[in-house]
PDB file of N, CA and C in Angstrom:
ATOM      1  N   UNK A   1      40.410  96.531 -34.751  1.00  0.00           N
ATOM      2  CA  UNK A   1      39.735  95.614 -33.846  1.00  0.00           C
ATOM      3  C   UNK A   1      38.214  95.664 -34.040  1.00  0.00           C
ATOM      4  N   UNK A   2      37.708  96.674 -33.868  1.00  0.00           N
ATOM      5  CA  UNK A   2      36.159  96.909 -34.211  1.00  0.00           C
ATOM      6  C   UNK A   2      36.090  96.521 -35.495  1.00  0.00           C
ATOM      7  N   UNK A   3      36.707  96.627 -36.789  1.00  0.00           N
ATOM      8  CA  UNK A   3      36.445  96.112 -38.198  1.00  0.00           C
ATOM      9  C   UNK A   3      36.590  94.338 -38.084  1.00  0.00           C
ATOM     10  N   UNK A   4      37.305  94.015 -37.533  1.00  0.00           N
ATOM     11  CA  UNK A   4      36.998  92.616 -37.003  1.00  0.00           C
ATOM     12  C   UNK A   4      35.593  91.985 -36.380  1.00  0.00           C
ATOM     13  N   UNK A   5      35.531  93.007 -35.172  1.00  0.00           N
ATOM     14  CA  UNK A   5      33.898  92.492 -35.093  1.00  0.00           C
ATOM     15  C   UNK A   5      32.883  92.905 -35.913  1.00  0.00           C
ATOM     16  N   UNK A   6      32.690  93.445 -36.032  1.00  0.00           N
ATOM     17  CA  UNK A   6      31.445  93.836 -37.099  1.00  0.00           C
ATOM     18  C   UNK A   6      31.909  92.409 -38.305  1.00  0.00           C
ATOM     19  N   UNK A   7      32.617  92.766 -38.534  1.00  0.00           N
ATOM     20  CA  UNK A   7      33.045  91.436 -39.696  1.00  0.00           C
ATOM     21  C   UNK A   7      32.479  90.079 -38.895  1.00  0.00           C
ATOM     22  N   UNK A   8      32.780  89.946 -38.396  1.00  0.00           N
ATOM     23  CA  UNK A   8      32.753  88.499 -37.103  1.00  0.00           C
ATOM     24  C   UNK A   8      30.607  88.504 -37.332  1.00  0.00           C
ATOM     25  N   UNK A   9      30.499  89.601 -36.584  1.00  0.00           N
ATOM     26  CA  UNK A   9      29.254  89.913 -35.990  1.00  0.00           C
ATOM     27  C   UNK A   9      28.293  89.187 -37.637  1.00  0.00           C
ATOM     28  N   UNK A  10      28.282  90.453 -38.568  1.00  0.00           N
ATOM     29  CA  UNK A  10      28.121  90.526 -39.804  1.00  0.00           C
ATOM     30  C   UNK A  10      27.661  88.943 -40.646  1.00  0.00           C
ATOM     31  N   UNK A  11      28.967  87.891 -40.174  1.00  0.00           N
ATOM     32  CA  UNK A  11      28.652  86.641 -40.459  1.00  0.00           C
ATOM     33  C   UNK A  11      27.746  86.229 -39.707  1.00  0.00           C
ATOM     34  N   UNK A  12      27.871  86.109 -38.405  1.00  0.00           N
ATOM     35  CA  UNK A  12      27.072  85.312 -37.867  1.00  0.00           C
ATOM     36  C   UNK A  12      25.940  85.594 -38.116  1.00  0.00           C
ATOM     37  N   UNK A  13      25.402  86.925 -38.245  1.00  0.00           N
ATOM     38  CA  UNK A  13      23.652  86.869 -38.601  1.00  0.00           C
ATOM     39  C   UNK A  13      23.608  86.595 -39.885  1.00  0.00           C
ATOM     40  N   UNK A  14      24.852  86.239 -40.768  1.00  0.00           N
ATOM     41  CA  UNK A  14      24.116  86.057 -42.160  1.00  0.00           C
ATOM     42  C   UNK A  14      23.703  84.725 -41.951  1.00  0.00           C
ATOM     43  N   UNK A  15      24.713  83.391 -40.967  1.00  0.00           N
ATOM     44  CA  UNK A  15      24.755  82.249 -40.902  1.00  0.00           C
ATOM     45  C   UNK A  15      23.443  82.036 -40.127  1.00  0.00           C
ATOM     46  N   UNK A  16      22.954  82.927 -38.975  1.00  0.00           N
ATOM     47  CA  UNK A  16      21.733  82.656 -38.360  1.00  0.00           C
ATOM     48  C   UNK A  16      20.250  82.598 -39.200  1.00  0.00           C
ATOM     49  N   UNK A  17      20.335  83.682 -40.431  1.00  0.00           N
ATOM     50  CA  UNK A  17      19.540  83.668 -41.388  1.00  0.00           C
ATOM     51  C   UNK A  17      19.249  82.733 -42.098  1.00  0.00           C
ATOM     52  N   UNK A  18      20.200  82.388 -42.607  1.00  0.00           N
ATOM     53  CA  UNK A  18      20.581  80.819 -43.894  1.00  0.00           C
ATOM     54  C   UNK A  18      20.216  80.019 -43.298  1.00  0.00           C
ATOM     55  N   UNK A  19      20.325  79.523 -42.051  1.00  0.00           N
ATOM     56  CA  UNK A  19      20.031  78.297 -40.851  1.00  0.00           C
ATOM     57  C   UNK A  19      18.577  78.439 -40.917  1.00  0.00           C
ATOM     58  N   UNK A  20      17.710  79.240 -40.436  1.00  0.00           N
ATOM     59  CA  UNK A  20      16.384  79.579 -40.759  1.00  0.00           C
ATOM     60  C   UNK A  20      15.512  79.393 -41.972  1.00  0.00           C
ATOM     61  N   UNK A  21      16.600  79.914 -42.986  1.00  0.00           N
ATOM     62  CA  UNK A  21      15.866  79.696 -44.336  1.00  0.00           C
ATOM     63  C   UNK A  21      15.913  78.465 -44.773  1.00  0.00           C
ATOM     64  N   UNK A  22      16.978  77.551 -44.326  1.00  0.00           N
ATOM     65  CA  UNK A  22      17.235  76.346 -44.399  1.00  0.00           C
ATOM     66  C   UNK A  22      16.452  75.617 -44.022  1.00  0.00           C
ATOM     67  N   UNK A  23      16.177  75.585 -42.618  1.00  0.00           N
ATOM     68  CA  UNK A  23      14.696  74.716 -41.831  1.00  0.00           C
ATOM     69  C   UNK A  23      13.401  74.907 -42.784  1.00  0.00           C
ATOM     70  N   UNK A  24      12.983  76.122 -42.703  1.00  0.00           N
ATOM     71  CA  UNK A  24      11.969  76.529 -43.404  1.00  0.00           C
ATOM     72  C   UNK A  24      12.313  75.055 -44.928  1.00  0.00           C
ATOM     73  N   UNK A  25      12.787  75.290 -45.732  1.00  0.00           N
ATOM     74  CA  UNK A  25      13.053  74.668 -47.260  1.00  0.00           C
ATOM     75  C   UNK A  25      13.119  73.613 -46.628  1.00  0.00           C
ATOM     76  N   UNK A  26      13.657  72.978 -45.435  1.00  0.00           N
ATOM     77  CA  UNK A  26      13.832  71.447 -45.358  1.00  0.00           C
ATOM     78  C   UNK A  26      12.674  70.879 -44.932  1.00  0.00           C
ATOM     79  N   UNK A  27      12.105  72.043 -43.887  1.00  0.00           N
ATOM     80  CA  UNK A  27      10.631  71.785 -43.319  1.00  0.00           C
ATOM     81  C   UNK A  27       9.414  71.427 -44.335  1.00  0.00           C
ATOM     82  N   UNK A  28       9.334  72.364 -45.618  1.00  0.00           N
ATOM     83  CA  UNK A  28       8.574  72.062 -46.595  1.00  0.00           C
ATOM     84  C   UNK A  28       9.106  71.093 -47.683  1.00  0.00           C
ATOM     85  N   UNK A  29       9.880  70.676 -47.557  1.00  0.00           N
ATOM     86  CA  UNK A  29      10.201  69.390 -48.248  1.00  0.00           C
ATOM     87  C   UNK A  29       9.855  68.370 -47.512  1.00  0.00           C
ATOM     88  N   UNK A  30      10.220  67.868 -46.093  1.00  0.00           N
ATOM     89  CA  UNK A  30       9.562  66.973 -45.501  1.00  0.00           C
ATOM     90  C   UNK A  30       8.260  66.563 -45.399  1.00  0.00           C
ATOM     91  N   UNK A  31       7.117  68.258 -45.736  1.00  0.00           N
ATOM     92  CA  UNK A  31       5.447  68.136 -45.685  1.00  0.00           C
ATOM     93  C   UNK A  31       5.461  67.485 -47.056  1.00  0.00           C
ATOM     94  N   UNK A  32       6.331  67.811 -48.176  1.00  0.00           N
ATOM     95  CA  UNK A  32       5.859  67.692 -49.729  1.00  0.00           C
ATOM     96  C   UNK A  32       6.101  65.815 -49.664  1.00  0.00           C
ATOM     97  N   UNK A  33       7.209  65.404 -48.714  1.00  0.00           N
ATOM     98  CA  UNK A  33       7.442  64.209 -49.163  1.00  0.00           C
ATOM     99  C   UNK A  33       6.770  63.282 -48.119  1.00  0.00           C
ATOM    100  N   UNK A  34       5.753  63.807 -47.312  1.00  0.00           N
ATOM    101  CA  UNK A  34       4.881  63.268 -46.619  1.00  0.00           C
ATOM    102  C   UNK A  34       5.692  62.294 -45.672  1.00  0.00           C
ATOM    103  N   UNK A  35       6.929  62.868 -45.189  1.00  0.00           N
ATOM    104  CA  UNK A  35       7.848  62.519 -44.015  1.00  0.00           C
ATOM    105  C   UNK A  35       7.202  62.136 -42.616  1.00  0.00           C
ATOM    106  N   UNK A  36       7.438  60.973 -42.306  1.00  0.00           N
ATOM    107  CA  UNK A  36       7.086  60.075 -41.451  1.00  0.00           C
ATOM    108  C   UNK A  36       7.181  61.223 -40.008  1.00  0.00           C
ATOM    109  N   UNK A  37       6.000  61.766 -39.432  1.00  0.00           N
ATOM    110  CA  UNK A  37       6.049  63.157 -38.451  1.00  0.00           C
ATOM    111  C   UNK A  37       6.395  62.544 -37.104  1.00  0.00           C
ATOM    112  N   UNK A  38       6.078  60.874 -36.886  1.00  0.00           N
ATOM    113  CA  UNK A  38       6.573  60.082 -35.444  1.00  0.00           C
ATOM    114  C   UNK A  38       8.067  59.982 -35.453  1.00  0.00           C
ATOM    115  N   UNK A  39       8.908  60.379 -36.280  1.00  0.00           N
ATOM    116  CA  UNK A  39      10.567  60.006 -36.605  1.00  0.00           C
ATOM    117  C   UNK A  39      10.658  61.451 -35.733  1.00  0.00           C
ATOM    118  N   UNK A  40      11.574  61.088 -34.596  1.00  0.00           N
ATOM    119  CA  UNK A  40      12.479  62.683 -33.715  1.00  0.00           C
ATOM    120  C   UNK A  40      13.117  63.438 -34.713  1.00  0.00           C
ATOM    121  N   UNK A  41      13.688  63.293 -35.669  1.00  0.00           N
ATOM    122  CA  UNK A  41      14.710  64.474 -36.669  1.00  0.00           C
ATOM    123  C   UNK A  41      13.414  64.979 -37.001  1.00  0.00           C
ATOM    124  N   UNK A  42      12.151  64.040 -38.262  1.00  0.00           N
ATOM    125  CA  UNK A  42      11.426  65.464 -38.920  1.00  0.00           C
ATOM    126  C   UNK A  42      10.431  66.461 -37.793  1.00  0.00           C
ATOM    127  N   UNK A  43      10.337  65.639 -36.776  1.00  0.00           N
ATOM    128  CA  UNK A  43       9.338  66.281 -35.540  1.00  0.00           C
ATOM    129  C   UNK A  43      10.219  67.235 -35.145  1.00  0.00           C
ATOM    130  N   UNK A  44      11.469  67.343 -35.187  1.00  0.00           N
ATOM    131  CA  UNK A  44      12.488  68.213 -34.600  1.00  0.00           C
ATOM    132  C   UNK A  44      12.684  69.704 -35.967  1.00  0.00           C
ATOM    133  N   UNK A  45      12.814  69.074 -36.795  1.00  0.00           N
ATOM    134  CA  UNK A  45      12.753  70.205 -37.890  1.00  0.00           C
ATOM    135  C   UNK A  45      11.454  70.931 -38.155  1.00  0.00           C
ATOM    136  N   UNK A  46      10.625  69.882 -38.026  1.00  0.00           N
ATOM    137  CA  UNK A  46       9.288  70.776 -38.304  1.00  0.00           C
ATOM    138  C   UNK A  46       9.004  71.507 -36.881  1.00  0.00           C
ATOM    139  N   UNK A  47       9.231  71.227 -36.157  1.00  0.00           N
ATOM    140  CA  UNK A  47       9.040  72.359 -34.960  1.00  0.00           C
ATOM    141  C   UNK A  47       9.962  73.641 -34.849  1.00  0.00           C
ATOM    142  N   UNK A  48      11.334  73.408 -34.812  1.00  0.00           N
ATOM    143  CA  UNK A  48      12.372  74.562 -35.870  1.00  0.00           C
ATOM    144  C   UNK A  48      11.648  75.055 -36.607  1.00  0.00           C
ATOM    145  N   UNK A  49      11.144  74.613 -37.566  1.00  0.00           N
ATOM    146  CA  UNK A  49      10.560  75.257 -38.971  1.00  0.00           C
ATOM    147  C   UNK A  49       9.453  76.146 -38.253  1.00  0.00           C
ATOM    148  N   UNK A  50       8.670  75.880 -37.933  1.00  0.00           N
ATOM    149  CA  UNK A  50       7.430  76.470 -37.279  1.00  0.00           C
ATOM    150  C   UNK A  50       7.586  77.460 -36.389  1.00  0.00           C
ATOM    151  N   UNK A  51       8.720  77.676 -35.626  1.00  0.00           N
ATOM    152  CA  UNK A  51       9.344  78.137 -34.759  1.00  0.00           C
ATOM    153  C   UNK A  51       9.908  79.771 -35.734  1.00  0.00           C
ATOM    154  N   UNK A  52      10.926  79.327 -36.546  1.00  0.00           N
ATOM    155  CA  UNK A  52      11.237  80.540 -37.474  1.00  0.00           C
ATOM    156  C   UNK A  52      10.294  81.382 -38.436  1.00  0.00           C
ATOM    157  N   UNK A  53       9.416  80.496 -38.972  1.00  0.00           N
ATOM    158  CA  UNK A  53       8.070  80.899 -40.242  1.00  0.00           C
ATOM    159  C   UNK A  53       7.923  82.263 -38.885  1.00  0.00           C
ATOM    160  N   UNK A  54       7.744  82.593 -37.678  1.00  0.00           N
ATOM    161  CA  UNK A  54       7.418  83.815 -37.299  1.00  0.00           C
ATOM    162  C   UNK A  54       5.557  83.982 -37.241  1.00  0.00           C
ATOM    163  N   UNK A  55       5.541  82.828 -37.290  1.00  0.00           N
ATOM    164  CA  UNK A  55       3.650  82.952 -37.130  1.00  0.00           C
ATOM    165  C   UNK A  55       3.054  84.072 -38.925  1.00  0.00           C
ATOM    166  N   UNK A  56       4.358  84.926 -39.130  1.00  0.00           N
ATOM    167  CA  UNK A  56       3.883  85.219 -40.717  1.00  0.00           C
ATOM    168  C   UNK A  56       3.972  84.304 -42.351  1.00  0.00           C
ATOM    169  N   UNK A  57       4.744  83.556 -41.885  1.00  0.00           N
ATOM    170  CA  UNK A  57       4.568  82.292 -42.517  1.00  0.00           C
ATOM    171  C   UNK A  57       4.273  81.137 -42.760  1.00  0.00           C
ATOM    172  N   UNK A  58       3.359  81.050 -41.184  1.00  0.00           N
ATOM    173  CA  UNK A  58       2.855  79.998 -41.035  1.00  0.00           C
ATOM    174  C   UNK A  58       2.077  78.925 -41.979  1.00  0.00           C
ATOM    175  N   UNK A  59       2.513  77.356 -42.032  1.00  0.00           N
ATOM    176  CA  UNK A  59       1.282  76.779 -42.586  1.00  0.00           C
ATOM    177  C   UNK A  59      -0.197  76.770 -42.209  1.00  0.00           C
ATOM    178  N   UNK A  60      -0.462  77.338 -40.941  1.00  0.00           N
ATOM    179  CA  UNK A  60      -1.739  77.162 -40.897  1.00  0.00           C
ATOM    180  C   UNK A  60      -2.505  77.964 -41.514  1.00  0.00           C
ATOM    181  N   UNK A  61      -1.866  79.652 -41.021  1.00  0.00           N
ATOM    182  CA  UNK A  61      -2.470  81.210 -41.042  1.00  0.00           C
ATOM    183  C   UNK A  61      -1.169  82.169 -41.459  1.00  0.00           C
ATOM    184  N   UNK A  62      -1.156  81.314 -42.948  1.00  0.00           N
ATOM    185  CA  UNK A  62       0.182  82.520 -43.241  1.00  0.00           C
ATOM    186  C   UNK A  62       0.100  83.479 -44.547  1.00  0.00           C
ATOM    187  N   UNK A  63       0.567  83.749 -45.555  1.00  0.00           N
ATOM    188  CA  UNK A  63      -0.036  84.291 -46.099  1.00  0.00           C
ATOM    189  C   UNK A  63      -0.867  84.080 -46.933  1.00  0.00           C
ATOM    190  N   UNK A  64      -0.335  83.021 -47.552  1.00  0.00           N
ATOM    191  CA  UNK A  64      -1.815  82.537 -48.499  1.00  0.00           C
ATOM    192  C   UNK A  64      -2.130  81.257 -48.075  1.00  0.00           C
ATOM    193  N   UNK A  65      -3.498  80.984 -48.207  1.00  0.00           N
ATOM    194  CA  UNK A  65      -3.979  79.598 -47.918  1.00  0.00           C
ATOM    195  C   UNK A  65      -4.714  78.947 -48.868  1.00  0.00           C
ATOM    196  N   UNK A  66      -3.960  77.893 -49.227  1.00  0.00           N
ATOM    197  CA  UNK A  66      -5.247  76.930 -50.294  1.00  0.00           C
ATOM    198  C   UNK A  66      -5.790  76.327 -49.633  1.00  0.00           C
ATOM    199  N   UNK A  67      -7.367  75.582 -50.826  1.00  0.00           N
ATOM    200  CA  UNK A  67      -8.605  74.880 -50.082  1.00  0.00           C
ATOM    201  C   UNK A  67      -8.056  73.473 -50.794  1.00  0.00           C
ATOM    202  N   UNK A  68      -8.476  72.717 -50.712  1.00  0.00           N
ATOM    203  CA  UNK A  68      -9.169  71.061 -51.614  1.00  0.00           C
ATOM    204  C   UNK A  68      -8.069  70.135 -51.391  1.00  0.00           C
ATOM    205  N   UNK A  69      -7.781  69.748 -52.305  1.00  0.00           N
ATOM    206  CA  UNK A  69      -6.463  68.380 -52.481  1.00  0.00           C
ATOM    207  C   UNK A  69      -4.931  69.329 -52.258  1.00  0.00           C
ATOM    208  N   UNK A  70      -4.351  68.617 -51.694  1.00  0.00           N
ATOM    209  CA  UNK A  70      -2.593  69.039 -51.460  1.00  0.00           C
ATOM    210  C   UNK A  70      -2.772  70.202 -50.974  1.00  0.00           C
ATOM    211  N   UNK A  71      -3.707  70.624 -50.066  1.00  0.00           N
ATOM    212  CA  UNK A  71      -3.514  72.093 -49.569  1.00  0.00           C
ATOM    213  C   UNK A  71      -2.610  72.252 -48.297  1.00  0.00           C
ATOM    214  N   UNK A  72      -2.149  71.544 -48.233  1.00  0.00           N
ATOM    215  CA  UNK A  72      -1.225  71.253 -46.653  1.00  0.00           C
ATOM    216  C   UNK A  72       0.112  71.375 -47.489  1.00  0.00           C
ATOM    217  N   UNK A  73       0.631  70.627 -48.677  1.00  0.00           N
ATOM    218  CA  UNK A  73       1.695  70.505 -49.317  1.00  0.00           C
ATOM    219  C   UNK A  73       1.614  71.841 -49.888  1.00  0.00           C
ATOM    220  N   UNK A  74       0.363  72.466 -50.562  1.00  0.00           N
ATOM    221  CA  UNK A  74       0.958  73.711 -51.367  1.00  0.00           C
ATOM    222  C   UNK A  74       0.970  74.644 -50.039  1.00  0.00           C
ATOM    223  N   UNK A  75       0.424  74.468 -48.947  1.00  0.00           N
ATOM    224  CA  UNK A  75       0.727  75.875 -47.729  1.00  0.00           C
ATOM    225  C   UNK A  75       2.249  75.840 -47.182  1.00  0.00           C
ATOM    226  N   UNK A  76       2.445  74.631 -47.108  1.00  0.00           N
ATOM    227  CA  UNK A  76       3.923  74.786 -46.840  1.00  0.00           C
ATOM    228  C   UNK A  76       4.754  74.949 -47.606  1.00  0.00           C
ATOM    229  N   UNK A  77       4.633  74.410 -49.037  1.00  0.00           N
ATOM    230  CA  UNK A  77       5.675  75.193 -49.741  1.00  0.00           C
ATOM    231  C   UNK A  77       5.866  76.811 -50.083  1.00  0.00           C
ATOM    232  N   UNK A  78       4.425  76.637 -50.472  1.00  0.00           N
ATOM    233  CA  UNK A  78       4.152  78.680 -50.272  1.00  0.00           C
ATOM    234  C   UNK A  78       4.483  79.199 -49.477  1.00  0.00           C
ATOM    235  N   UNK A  79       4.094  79.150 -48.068  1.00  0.00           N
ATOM    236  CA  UNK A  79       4.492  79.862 -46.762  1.00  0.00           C
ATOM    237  C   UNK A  79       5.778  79.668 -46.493  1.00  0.00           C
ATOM    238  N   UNK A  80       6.191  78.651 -46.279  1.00  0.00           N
ATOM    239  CA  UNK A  80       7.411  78.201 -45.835  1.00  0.00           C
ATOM    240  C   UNK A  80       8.390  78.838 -46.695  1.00  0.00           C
ATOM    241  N   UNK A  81       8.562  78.637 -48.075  1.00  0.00           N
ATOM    242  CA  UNK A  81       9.262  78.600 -49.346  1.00  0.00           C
ATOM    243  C   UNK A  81       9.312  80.532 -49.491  1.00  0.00           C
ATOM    244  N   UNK A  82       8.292  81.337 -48.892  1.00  0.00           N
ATOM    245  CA  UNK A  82       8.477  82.732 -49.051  1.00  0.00           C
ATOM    246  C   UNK A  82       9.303  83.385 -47.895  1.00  0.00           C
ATOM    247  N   UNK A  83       8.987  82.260 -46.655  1.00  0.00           N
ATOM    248  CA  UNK A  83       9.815  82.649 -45.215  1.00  0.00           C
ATOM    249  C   UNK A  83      11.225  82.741 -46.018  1.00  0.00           C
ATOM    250  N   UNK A  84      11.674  81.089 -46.283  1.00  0.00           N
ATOM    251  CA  UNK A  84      12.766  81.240 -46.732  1.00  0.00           C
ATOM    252  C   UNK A  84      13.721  81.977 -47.714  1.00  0.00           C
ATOM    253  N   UNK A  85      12.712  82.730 -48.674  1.00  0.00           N
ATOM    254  CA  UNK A  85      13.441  83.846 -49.249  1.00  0.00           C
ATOM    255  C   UNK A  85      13.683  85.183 -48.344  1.00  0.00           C
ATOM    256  N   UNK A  86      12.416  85.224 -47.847  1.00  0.00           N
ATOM    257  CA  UNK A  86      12.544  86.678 -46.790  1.00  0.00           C
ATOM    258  C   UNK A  86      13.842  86.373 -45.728  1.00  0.00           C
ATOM    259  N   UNK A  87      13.965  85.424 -44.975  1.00  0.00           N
ATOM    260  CA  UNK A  87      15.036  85.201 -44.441  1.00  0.00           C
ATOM    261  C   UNK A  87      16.495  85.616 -44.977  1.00  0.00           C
ATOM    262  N   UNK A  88      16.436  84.560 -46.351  1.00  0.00           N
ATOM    263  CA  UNK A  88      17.590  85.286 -46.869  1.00  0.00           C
ATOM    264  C   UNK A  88      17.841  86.840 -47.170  1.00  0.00           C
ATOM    265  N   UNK A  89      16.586  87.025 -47.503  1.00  0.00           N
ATOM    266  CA  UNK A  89      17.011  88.765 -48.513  1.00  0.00           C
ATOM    267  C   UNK A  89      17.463  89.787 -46.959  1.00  0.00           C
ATOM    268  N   UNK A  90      17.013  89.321 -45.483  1.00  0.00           N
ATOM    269  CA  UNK A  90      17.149  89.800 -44.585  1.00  0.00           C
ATOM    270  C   UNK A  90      18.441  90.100 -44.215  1.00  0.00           C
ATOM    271  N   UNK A  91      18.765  88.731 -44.016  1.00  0.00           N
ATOM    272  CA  UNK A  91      20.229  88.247 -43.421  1.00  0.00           C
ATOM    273  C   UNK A  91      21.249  89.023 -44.528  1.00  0.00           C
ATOM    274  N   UNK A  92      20.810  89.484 -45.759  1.00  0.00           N
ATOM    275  CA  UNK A  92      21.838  89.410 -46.523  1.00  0.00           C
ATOM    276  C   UNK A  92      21.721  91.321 -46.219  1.00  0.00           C
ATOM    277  N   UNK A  93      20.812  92.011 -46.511  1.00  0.00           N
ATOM    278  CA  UNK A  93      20.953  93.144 -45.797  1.00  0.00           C
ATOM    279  C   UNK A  93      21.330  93.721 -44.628  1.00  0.00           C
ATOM    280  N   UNK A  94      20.842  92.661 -43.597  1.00  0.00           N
ATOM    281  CA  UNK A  94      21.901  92.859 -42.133  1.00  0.00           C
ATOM    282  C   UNK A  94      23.331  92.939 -42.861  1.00  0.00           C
ATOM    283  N   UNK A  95      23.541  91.718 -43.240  1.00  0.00           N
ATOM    284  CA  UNK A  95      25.246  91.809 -43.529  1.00  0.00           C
ATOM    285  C   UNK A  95      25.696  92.611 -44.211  1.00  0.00           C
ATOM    286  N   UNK A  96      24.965  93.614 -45.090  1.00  0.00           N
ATOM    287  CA  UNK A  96      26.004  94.353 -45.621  1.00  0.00           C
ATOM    288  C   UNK A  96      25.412  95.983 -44.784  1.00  0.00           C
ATOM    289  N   UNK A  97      24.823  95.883 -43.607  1.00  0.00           N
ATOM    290  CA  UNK A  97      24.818  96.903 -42.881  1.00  0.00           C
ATOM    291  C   UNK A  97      25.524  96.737 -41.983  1.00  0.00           C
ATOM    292  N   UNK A  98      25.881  95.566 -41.014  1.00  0.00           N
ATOM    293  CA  UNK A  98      26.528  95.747 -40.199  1.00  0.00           C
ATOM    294  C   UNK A  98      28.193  95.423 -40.453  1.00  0.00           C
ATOM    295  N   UNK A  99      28.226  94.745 -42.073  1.00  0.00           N
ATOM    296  CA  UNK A  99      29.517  94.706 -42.555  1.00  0.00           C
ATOM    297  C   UNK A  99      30.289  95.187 -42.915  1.00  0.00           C
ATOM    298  N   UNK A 100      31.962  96.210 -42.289  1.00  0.00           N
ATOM    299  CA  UNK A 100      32.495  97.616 -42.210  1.00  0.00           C
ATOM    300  C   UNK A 100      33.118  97.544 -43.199  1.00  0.00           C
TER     301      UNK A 100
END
């Protein structure tokens, strides 16, 4: 019964992770494709997105910041695009710690 939950458990934070890393990648695809920000879905993802980045990945103040042309497109793919690996490499270590 307990090897069941942990199993159970185990998924769900891998699925809560992936969901995160997901926003994040969809979030910086929407900045790259200069997605219409008055439409409710990308205003809804990019606030998700912003929401998970954890303020350490932020586009504004995250880890790296470019200056000049496309610096909004390269902060979000950078920031965003590193959340979303860290997310994964996270989720995937939860799961094989809490996975029996």
């Amino acid at each position: 019964m307990a090897t069941k939950i942990r199993a159970t458990l185990a998924q769900l934070v891998w699925l809560a992770c992936a969901l995160a890393a997901l926003l994040l990648a969809v979030g910086a695809l929407l900045i790259a494709l200069d997605a219409n920000k008055s439409n409710d879905l990308v205003a809804a993802v990019l606030r998700a997105a912003s929401w998970v980045d954890l303020d350490v990945f932020s586009r504004q103040d995250g880890i790296k910041q470019f200056r000049g042309e496309g610096a909004q497109v390269k902060n979000a793919l950078f920031n965003w695009g590193l959340g979303a690996i860290a997310w994964l490499v996270v989720g995937r270590v939860l799961y094989r710690i809490i996975k029996p």
